[in-house]
Protein backbone atom coordinates (compact mmCIF):
# COMPACT_ATOMS: atom_id res chain seq x y z
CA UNK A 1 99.58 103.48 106.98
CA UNK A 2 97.83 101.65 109.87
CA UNK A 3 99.65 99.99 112.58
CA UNK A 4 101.07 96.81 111.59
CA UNK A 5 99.31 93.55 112.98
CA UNK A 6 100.79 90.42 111.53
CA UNK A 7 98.58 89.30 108.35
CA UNK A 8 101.14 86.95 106.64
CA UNK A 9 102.11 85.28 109.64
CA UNK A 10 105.94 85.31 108.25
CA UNK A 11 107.61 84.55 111.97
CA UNK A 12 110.64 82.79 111.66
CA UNK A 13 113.06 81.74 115.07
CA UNK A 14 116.45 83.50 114.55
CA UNK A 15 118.92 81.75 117.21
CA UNK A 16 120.92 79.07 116.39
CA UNK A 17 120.77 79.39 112.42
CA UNK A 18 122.34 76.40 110.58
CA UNK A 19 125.35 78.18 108.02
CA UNK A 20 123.52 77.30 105.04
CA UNK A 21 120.46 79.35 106.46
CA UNK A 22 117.06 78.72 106.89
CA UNK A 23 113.96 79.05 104.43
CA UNK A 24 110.66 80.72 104.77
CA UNK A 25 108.06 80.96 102.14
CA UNK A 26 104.84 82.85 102.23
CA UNK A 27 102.04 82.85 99.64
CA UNK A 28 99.02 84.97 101.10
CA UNK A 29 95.42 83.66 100.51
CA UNK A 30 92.21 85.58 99.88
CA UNK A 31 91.89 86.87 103.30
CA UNK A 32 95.56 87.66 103.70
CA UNK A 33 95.64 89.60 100.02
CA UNK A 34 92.19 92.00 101.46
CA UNK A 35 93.95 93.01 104.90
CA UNK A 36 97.53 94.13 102.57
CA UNK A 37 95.31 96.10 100.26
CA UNK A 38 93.91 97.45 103.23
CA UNK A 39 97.23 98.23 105.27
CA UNK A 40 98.55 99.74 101.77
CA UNK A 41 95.43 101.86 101.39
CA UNK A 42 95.39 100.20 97.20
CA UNK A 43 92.52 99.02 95.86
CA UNK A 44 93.33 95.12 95.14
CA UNK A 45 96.30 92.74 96.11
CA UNK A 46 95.31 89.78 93.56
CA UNK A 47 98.37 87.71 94.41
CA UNK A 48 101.26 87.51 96.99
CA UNK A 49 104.41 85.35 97.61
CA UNK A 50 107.65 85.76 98.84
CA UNK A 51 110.69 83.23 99.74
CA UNK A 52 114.02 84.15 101.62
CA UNK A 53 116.98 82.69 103.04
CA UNK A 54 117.93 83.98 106.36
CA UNK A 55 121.68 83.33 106.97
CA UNK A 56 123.63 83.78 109.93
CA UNK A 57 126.43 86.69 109.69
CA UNK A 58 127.93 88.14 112.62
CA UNK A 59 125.85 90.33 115.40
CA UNK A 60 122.79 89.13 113.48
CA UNK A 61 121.55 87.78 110.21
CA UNK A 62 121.10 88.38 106.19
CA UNK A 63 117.76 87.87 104.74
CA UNK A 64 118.00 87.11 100.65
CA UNK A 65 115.26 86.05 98.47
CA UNK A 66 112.50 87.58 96.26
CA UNK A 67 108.87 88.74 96.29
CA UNK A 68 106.30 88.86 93.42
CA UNK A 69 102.78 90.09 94.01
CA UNK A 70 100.35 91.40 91.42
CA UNK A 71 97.98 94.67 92.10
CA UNK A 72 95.48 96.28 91.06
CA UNK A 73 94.91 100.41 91.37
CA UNK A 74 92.36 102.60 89.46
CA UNK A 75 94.93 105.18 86.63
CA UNK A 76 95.32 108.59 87.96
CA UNK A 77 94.19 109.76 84.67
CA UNK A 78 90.85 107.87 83.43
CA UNK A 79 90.68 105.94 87.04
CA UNK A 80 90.36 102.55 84.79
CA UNK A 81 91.93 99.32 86.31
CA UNK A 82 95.60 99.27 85.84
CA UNK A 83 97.17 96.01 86.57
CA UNK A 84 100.86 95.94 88.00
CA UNK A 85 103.39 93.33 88.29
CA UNK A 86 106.06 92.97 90.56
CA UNK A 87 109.13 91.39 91.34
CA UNK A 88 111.51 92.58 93.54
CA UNK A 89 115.37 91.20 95.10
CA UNK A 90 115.07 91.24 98.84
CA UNK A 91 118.44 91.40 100.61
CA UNK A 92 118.79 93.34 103.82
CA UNK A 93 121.21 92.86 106.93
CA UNK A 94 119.43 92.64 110.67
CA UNK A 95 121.91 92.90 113.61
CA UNK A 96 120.67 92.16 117.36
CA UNK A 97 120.32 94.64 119.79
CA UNK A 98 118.87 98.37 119.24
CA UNK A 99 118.93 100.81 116.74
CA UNK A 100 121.48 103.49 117.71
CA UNK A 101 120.19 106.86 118.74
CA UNK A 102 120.91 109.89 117.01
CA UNK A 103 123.44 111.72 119.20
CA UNK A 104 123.46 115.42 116.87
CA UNK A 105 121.86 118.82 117.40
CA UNK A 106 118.82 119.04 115.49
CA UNK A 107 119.90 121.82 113.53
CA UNK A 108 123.01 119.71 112.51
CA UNK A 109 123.53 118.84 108.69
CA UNK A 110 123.13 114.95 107.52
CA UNK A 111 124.79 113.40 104.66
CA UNK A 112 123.02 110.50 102.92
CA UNK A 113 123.84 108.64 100.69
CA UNK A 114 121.12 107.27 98.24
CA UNK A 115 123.36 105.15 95.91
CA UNK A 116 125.06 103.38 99.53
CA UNK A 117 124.22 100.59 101.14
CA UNK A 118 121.05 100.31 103.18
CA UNK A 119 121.18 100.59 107.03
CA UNK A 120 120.45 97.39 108.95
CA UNK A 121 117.63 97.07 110.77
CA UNK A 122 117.57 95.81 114.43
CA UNK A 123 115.92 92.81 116.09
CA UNK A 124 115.72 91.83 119.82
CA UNK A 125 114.17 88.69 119.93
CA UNK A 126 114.78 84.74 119.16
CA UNK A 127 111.26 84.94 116.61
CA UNK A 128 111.43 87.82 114.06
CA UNK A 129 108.20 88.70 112.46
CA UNK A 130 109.20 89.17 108.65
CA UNK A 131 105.43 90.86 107.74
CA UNK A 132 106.66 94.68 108.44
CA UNK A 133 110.07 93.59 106.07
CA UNK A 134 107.77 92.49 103.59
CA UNK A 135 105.05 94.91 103.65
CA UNK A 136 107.61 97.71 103.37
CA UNK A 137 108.97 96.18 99.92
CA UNK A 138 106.09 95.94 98.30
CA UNK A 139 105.27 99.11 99.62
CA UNK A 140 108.12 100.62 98.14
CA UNK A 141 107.36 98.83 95.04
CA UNK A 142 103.85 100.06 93.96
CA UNK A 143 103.80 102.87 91.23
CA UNK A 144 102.42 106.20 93.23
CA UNK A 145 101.04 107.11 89.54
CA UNK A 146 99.38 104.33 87.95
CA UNK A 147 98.11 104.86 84.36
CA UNK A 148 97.56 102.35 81.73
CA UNK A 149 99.73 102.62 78.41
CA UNK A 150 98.64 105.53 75.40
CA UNK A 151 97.08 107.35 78.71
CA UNK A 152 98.23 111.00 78.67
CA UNK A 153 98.19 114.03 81.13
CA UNK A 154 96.23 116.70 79.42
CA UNK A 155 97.47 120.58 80.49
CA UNK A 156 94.99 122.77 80.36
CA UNK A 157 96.50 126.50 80.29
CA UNK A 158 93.74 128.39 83.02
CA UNK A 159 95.85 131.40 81.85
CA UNK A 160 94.45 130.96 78.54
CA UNK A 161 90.79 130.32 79.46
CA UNK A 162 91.05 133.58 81.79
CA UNK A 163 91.85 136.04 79.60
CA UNK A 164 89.33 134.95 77.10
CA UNK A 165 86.99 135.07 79.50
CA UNK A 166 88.14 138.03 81.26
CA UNK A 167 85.89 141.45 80.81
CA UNK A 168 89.24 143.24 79.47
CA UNK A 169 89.52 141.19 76.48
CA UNK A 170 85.77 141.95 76.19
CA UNK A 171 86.65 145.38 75.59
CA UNK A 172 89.64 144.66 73.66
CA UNK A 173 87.30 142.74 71.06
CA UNK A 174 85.04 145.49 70.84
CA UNK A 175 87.94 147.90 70.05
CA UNK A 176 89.48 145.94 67.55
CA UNK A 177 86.41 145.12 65.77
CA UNK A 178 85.01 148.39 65.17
């Protein structure tokens, strides 16, 4: 992907959040929906919108709402138009200050936990710019292998096609035959 420049304009001032939270809704027009196809390298965005709630928790904030967007990408099979909906839970944590660096070897083993909870991401400013968050989702989101429904893969066995083809089963032919 490109480097980000803000196309949803989703910048929302972080100090001094009320408990209850505060709101921020985006619904991306025409222009908005051709530079997210274009940062996502897909072929259409037809619609966009999101709407979150960004509560204050302590060291930093909780963001909680959903997204819905509908795209369009050409099947990996018969590259016809293949229409996606989604709709996706957004919840992720933010705390102020930077991201911690990673102190181990590089030769050291990780453990990661896929089923855990997400890490938080970091913010160091009173305005956080919610595109990247957003972006990222949908991102996340898309199906890598679009096809349309009854659409199959078809095999085709090279192995097969080889040795019928091959000059040795040529010969074997002719020796069987006689």
């Amino acid at each position: 992907m490109s480097q980000l420049v803000p196309i949803l304009n989703a910048i929302m001032r972080v100090d001094n959040l009320p408990d209850e939270g505060r709101s921020l809704k985006v619904m991306a027009d025409k222009k908005q929906l051709e530079k997210i196809a274009n940062y996502l390298q897909i072929e259409e965005v037809r619609e966009f919108s999101a709407e979150i709630n960004v509560s204050p928790i302590k060291d930093g904030f909780i963001v909680r709402g959903k997204m819905q967007a509908t795209i369009m990408q050409p099947s990996v099979i018969s590259l016809a138009p293949v229409i996606q909906q989604i709709e996706e839970k957004l919840e992720r944590i933010f705390l102020f200050g930077q991201e911690p660096e990673f102190k181990e070897s590089a030769e050291s083993e990780i453990f990661i936990d896929l089923e855990g909870d997400d890490l938080p991401d970091y913010y160091n400013d009173v305005e956080v710019d919610f595109d990247g968050f957003f972006l990222e989702n949908l991102a996340l989101a898309i199906d890598p292998f679009p096809k349309n429904s009854g659409e199959k893969f078809e095999f085709i066995n090279e192995d097969e096609d080889k040795e019928k083809n091959s000059p040795f089963s040529k010969l074997r032919d002719l020796k069987f035959n006689q």
